[in-house]
N, C-alpha and C. Protein backbone atom coordinates (compact mmCIF):
# COMPACT_ATOMS: atom_id res chain seq x y z
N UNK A 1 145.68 123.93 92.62
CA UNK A 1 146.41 124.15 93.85
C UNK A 1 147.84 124.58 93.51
N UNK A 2 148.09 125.67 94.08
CA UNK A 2 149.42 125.99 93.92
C UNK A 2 150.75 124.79 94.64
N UNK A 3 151.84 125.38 93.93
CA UNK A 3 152.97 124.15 94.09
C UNK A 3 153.46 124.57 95.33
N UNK A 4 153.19 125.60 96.44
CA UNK A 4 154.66 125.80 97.42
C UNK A 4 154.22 125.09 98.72
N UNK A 5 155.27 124.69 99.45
CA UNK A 5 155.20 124.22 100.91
C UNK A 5 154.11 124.63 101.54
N UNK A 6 153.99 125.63 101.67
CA UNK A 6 152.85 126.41 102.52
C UNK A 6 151.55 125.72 102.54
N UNK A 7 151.06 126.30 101.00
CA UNK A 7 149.81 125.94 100.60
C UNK A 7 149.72 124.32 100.71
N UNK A 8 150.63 123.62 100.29
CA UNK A 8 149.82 122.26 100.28
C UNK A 8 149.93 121.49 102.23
N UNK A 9 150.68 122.48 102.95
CA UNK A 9 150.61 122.30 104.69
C UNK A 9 149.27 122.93 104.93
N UNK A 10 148.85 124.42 104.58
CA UNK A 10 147.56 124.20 104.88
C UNK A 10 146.41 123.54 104.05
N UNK A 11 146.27 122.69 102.90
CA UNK A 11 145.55 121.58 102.76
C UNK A 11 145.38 120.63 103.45
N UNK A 12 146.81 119.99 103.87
CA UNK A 12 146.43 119.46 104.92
C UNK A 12 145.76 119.70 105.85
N UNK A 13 146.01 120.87 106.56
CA UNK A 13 145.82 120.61 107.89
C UNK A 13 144.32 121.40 107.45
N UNK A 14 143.70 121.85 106.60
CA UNK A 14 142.22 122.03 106.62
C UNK A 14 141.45 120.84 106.45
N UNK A 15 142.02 119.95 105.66
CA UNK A 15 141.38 118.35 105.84
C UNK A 15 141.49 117.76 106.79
N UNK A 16 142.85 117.69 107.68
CA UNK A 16 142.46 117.45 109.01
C UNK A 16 141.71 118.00 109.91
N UNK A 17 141.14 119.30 109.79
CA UNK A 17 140.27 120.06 110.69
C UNK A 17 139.10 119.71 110.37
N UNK A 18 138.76 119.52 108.64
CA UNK A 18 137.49 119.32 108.64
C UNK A 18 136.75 117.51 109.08
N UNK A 19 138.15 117.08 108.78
CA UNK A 19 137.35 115.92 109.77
C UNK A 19 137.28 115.46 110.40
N UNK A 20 138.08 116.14 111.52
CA UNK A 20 138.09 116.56 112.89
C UNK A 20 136.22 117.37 113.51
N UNK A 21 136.27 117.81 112.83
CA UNK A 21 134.90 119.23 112.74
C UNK A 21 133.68 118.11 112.31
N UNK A 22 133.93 117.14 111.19
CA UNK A 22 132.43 116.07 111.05
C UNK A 22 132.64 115.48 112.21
N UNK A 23 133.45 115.09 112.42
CA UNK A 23 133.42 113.52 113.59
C UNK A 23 132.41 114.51 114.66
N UNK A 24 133.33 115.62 115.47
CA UNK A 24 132.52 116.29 116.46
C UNK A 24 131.14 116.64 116.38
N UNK A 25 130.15 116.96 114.98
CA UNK A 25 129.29 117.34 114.39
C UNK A 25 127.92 115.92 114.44
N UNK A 26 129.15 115.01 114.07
CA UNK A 26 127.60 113.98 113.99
C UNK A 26 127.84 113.24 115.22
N UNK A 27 128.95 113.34 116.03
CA UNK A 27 128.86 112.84 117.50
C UNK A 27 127.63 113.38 118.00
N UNK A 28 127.95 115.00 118.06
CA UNK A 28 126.59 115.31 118.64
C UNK A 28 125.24 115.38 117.91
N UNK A 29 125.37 115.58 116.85
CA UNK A 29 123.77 114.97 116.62
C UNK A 29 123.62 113.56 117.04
N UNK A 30 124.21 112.68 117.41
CA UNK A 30 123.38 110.86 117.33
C UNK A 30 122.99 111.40 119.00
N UNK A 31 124.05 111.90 119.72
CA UNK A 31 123.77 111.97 121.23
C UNK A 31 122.44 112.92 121.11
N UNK A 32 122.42 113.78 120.32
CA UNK A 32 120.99 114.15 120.39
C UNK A 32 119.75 113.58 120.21
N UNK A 33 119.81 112.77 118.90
CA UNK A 33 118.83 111.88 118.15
C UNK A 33 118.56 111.00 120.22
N UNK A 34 120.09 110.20 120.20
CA UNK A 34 119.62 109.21 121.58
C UNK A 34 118.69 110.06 122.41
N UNK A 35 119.21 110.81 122.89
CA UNK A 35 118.22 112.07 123.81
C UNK A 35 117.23 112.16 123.65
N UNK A 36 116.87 112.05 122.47
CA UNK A 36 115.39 112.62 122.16
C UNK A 36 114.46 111.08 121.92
N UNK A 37 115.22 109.97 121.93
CA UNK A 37 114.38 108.03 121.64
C UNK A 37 114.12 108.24 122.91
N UNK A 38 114.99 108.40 124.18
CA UNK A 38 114.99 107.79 125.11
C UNK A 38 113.78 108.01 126.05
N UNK A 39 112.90 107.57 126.59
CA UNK A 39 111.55 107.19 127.28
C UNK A 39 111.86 108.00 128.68
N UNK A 40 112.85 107.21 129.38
CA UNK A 40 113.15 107.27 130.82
C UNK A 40 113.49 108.78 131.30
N UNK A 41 113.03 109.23 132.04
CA UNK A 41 112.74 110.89 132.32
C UNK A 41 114.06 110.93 133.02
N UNK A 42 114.40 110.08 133.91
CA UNK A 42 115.88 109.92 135.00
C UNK A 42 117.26 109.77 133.72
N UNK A 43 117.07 109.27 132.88
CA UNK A 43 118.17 108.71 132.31
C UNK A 43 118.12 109.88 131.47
N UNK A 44 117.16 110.68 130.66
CA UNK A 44 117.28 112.05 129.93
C UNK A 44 117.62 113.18 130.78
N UNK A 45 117.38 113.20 132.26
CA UNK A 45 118.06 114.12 133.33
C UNK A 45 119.78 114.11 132.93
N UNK A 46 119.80 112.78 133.23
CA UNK A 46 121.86 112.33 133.17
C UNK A 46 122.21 112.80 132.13
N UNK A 47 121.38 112.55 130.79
CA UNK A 47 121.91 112.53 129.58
C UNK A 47 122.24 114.27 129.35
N UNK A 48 121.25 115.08 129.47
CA UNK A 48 121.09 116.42 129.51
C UNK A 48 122.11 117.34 129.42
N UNK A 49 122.79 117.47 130.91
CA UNK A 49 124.20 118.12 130.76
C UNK A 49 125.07 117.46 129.98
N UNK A 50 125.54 116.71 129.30
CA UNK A 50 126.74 115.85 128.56
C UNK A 50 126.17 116.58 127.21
N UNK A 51 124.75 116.34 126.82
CA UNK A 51 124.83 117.22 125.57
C UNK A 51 124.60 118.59 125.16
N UNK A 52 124.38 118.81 126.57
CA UNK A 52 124.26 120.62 126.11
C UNK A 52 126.07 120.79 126.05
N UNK A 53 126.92 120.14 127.14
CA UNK A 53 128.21 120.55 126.70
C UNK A 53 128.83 120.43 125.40
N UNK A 54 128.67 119.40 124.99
CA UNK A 54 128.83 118.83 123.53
C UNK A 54 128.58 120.00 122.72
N UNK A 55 127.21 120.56 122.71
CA UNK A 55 126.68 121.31 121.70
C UNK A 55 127.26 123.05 122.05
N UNK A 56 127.41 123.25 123.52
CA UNK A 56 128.27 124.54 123.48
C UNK A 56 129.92 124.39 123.14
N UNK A 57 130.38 122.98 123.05
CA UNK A 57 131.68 123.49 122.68
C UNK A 57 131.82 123.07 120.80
N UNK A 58 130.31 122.48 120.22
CA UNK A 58 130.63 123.07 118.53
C UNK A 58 130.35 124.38 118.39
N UNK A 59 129.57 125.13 119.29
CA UNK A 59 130.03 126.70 119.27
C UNK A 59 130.38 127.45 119.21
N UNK A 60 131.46 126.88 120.17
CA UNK A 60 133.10 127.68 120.92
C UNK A 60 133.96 127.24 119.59
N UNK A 61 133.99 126.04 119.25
CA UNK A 61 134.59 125.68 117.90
C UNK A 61 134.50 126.80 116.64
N UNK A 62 133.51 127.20 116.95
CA UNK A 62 132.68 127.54 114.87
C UNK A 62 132.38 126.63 114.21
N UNK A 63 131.62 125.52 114.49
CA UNK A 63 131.16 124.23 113.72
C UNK A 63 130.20 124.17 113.96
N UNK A 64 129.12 125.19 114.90
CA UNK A 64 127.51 125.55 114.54
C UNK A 64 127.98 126.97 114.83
N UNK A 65 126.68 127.85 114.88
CA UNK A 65 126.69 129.08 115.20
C UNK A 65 125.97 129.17 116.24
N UNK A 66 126.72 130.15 117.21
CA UNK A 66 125.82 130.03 118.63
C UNK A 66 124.57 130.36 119.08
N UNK A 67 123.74 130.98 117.88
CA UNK A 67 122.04 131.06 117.83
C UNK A 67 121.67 129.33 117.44
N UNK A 68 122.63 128.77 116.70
CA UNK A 68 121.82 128.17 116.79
C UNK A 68 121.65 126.53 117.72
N UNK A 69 123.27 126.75 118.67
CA UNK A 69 123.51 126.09 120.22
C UNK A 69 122.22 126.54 120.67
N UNK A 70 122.23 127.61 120.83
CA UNK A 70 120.62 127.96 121.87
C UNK A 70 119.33 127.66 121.36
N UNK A 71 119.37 127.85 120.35
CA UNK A 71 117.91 126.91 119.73
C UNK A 71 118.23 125.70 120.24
N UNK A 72 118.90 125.01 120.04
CA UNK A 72 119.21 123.59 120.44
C UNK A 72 119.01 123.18 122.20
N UNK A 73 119.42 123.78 122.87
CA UNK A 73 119.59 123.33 124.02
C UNK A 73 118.14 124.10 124.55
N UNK A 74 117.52 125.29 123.71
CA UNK A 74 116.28 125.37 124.17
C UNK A 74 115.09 124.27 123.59
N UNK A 75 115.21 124.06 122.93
CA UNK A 75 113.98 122.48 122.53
C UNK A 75 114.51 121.88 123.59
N UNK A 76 115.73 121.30 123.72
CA UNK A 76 116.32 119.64 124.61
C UNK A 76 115.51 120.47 125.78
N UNK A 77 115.69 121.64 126.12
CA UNK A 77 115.13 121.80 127.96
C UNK A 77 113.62 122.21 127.69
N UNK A 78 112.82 122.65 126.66
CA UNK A 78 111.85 122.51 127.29
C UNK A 78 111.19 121.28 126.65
N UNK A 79 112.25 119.50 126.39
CA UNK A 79 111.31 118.70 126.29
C UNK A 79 111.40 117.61 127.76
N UNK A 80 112.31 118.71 128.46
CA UNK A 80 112.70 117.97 129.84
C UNK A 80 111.41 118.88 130.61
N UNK A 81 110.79 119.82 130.42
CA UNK A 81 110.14 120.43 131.05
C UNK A 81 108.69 119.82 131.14
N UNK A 82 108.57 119.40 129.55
CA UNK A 82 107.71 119.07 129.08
C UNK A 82 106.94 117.47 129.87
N UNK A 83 108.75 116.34 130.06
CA UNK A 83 108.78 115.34 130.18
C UNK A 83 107.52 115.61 132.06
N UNK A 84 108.23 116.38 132.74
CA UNK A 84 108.31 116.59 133.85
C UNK A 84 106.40 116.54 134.34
């Protein structure tokens, strides 16, 4: 690593982004994992929108890629379709 101001400000602040970027990352996978235990067809309705938002804004981020938000939120809806 080089010695000047600069470079070791953006070290920082890429270590702060990146774990900023996990925390958001495995938030939404557990809310997914929950989504996908949960039995109750009413309570996976509620749950539904909260994680498709979740998963379009690691999108909007760049912390997935947005093919593969839509893979994602296409399984979650057609296992609500499925549930139905």
């Amino acid at each position: 690593m080089a010695n000047h101001a600069a470079t070791k400000k953006d070290v920082r602040q890429a270590t702060k982004r990146r774990d900023r970027n996990r925390y958001y990352g495995k938030t939404t996978r557990n809310a997914i994992r929950e989504l996908k235990a949960g039995t109750d067809k009413k309570a996976y309705d509620e749950q539904l929108p909260n994680v498709i938002s979740q998963i379009d804004k690691l999108a909007k981020r760049g912390i997935i890629h947005k093919n593969k938000a839509a893979n994602l939120k296409s399984k979650l809806a057609k296992r609500t379709h499925a549930a139905a």
